[in-house]
C-alpha atoms as a PDB file:
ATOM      1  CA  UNK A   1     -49.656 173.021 110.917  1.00  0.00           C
ATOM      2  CA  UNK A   2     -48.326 175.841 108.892  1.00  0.00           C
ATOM      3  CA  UNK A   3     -49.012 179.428 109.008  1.00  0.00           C
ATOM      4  CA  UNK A   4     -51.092 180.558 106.748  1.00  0.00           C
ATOM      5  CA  UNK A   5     -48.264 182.253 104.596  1.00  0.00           C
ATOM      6  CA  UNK A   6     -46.266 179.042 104.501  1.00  0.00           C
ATOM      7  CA  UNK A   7     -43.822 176.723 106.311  1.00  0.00           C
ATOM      8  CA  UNK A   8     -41.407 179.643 105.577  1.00  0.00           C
ATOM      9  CA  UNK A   9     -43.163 182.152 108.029  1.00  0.00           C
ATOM     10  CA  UNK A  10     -43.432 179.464 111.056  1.00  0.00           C
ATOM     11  CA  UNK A  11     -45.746 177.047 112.600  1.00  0.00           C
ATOM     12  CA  UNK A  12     -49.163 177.054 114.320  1.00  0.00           C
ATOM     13  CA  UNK A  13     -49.862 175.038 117.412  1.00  0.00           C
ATOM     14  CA  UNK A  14     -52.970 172.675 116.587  1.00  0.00           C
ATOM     15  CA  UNK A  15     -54.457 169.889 118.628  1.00  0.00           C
ATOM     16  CA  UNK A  16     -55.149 166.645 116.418  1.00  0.00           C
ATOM     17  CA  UNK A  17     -57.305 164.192 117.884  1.00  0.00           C
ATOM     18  CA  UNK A  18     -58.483 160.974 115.997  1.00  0.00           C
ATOM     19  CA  UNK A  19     -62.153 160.242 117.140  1.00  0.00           C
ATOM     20  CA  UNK A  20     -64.702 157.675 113.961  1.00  0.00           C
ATOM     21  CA  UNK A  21     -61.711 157.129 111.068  1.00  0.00           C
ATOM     22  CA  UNK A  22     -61.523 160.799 110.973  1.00  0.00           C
ATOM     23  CA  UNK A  23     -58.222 163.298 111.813  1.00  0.00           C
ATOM     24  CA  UNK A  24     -59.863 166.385 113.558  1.00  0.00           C
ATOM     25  CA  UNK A  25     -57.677 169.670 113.737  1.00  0.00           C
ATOM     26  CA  UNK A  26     -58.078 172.366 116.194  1.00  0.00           C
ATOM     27  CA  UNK A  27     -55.995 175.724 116.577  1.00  0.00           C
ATOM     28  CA  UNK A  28     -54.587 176.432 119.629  1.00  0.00           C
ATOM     29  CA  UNK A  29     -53.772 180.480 119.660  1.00  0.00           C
ATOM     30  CA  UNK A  30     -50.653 182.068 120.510  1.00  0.00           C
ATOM     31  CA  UNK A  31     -49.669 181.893 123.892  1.00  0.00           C
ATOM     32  CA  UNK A  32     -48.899 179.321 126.371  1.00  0.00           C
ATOM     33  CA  UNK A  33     -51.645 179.159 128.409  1.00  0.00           C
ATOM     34  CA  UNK A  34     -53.575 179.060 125.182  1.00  0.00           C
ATOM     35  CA  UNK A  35     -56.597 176.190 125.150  1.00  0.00           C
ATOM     36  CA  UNK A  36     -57.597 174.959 122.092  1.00  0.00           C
ATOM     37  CA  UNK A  37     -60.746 175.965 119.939  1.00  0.00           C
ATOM     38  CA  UNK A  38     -63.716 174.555 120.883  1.00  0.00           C
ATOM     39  CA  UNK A  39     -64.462 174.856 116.498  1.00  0.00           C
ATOM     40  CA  UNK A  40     -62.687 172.173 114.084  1.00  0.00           C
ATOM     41  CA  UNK A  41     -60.520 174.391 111.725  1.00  0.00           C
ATOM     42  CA  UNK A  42     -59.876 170.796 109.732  1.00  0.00           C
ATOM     43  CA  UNK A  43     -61.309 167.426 109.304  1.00  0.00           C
ATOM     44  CA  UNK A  44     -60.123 164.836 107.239  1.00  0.00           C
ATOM     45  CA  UNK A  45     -61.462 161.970 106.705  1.00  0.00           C
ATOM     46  CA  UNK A  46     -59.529 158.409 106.494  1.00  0.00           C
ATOM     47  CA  UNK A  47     -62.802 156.560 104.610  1.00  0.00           C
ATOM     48  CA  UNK A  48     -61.133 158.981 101.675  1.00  0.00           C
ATOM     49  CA  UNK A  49     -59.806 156.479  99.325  1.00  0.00           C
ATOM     50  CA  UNK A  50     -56.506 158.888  98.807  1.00  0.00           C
ATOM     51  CA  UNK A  51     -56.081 158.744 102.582  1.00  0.00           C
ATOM     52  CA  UNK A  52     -52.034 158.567 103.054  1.00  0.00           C
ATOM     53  CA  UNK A  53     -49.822 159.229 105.700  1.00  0.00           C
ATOM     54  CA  UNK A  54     -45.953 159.444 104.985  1.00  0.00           C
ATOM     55  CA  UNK A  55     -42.574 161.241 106.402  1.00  0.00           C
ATOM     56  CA  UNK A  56     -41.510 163.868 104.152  1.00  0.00           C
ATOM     57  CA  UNK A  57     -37.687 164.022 102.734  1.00  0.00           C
ATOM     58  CA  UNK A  58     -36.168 167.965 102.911  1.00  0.00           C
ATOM     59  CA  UNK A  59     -36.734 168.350  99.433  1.00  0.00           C
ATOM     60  CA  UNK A  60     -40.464 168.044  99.976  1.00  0.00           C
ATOM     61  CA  UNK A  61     -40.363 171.335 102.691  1.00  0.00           C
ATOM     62  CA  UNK A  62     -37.795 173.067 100.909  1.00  0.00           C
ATOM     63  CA  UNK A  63     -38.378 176.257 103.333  1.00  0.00           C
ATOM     64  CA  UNK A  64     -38.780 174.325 106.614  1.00  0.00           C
ATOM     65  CA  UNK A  65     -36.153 174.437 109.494  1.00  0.00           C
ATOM     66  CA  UNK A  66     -33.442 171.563 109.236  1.00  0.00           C
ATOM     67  CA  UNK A  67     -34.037 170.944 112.913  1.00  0.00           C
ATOM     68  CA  UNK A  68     -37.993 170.647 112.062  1.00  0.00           C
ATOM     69  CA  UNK A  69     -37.723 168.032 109.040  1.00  0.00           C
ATOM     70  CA  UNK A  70     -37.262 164.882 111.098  1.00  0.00           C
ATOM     71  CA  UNK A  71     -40.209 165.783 113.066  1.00  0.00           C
ATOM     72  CA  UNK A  72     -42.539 166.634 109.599  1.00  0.00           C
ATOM     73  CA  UNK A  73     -45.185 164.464 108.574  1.00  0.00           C
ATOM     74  CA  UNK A  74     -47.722 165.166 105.415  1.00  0.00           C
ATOM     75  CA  UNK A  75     -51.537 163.316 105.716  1.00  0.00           C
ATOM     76  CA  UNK A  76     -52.677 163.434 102.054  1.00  0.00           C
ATOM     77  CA  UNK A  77     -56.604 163.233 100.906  1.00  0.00           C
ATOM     78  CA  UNK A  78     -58.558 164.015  98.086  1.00  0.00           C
ATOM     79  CA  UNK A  79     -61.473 165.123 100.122  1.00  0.00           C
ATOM     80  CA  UNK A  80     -63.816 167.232  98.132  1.00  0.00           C
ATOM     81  CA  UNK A  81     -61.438 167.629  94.686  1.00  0.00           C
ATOM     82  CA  UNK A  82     -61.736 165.093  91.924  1.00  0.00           C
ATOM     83  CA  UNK A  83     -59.585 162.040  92.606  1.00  0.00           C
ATOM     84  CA  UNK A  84     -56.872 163.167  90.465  1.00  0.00           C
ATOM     85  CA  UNK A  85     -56.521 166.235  92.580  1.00  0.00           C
ATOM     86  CA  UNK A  86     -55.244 165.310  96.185  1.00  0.00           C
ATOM     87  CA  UNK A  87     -54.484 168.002  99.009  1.00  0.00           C
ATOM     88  CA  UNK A  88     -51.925 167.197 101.300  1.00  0.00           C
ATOM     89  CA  UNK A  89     -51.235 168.972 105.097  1.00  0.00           C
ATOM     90  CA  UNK A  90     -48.072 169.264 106.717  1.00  0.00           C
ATOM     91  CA  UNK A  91     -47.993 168.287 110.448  1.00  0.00           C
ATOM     92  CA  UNK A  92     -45.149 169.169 112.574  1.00  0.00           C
ATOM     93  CA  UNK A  93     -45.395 166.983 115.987  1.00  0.00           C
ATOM     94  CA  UNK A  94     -43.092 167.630 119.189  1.00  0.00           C
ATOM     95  CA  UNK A  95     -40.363 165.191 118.377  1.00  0.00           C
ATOM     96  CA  UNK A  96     -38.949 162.700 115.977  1.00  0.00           C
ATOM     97  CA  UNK A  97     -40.352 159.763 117.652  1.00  0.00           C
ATOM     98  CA  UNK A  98     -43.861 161.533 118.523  1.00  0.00           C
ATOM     99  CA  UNK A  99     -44.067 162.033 114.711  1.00  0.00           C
ATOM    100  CA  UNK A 100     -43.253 158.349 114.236  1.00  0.00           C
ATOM    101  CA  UNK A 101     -45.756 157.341 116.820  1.00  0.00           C
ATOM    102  CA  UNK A 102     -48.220 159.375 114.850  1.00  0.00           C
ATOM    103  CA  UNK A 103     -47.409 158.011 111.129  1.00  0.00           C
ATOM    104  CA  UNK A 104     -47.298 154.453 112.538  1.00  0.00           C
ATOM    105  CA  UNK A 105     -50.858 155.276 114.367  1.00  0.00           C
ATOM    106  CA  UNK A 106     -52.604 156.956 111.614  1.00  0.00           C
ATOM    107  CA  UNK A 107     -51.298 154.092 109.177  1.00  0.00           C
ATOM    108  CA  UNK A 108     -52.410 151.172 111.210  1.00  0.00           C
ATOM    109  CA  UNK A 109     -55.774 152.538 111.724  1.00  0.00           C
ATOM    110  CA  UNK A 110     -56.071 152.990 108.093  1.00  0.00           C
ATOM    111  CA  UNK A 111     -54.722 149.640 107.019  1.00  0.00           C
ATOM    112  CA  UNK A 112     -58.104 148.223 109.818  1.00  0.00           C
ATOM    113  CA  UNK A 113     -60.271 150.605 108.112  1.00  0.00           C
ATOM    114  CA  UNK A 114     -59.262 148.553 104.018  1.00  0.00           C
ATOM    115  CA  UNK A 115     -58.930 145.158 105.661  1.00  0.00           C
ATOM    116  CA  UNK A 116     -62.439 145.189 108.089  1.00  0.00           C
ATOM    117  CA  UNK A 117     -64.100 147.362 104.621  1.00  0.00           C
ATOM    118  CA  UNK A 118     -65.817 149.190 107.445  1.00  0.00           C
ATOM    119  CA  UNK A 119     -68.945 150.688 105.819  1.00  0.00           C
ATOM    120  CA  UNK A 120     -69.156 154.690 104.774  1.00  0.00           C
ATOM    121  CA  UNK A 121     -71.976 155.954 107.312  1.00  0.00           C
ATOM    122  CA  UNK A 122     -72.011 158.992 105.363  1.00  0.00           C
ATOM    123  CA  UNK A 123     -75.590 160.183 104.968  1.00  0.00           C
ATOM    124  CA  UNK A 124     -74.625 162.594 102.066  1.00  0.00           C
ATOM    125  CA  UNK A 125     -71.495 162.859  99.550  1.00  0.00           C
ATOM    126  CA  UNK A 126     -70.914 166.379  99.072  1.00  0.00           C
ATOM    127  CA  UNK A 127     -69.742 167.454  96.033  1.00  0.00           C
ATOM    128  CA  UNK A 128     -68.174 170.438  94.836  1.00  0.00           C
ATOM    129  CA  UNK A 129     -70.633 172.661  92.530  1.00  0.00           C
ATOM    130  CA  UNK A 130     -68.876 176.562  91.284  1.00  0.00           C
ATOM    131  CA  UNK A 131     -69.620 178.113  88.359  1.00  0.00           C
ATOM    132  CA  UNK A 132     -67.092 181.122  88.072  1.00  0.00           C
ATOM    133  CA  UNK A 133     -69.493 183.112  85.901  1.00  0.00           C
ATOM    134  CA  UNK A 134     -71.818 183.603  88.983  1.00  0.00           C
ATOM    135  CA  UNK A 135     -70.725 186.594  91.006  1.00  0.00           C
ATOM    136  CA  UNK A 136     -72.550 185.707  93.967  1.00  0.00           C
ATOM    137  CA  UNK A 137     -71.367 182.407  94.828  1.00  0.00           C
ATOM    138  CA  UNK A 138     -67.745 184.523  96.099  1.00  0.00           C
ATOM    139  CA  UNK A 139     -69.804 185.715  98.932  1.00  0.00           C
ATOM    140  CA  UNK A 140     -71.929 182.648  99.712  1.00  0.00           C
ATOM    141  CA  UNK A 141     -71.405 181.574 103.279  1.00  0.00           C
ATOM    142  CA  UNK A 142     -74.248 178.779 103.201  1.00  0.00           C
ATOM    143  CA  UNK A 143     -75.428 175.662 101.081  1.00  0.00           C
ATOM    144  CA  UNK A 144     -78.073 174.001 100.899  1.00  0.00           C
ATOM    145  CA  UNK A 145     -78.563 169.860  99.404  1.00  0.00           C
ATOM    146  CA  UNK A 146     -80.353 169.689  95.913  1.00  0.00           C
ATOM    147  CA  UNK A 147     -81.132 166.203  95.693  1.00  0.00           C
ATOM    148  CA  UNK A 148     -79.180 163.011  95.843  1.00  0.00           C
ATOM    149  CA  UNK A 149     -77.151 161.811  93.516  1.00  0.00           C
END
């Protein structure tokens, strides 16, 4: 995935593993003896009905490596934003054919997922509540759930 600052300033190692229709990401620090985070920094979720998976074209990663374009792959979702507003990631995998191994795997799972209709077994859709006028909710580091909707 990209650093923080961009796909100018580099890359981060991150292990992606595929576990229940969902893409989990871990970070893997520095190093190369590093293991990977026992936490998931990212999950996204291929029930999301703006689930895509696509190779990108060099104008899409303007600042990326040439060398590193072939191997660049972007997993869009709109996963708490309003439908209208998708977020997209940008994976970089090992090689050119790894990253068509994963695009081709992350496709075909989703095409099963539309065709079989498998059922959400979500027990609760969050949704996104901020009111910008409230100085607190900055700092807020916990939620709890209201009611259903």
């Amino acid at each position: 995935v990209p650093k923080p600052a961009g796909v100018k300033k580099g890359w981060q190692r991150a292990l992606a593993v595929v576990c229940d229709f969902k893409l989990f990401l871990y970070d893997i620090p520095e190093g190369k003896t590093s293991q990977p985070s026992c936490v998931v920094s990212q999950v996204i979720d291929m029930r999301d009905e703006e689930f895509a998976v696509s190779s990108v074209l060099a104008s899409d990663v303007i600042h990326a490596n040439r060398k590193d374009i072939p191997c660049i792959f972007r997993v869009t979702a709109s996963q708490l934003s309003a439908s209208s507003n998708k977020c997209s990631i940008l994976l970089l995998a090992d090689s050119e054919s790894d990253r068509g191994r994963w695009v081709g795997a992350l496709n075909e799972l989703h095409r099963i997922l539309k065709k079989n209709k498998l059922k959400d077994r979500s027990v609760y859709v969050p949704k996104e509540a901020y009111d910008s006028t409230l100085p607190l909710i900055k700092n807020t580091q916990s939620a709890s759930i209201l009611g259903k909707v």
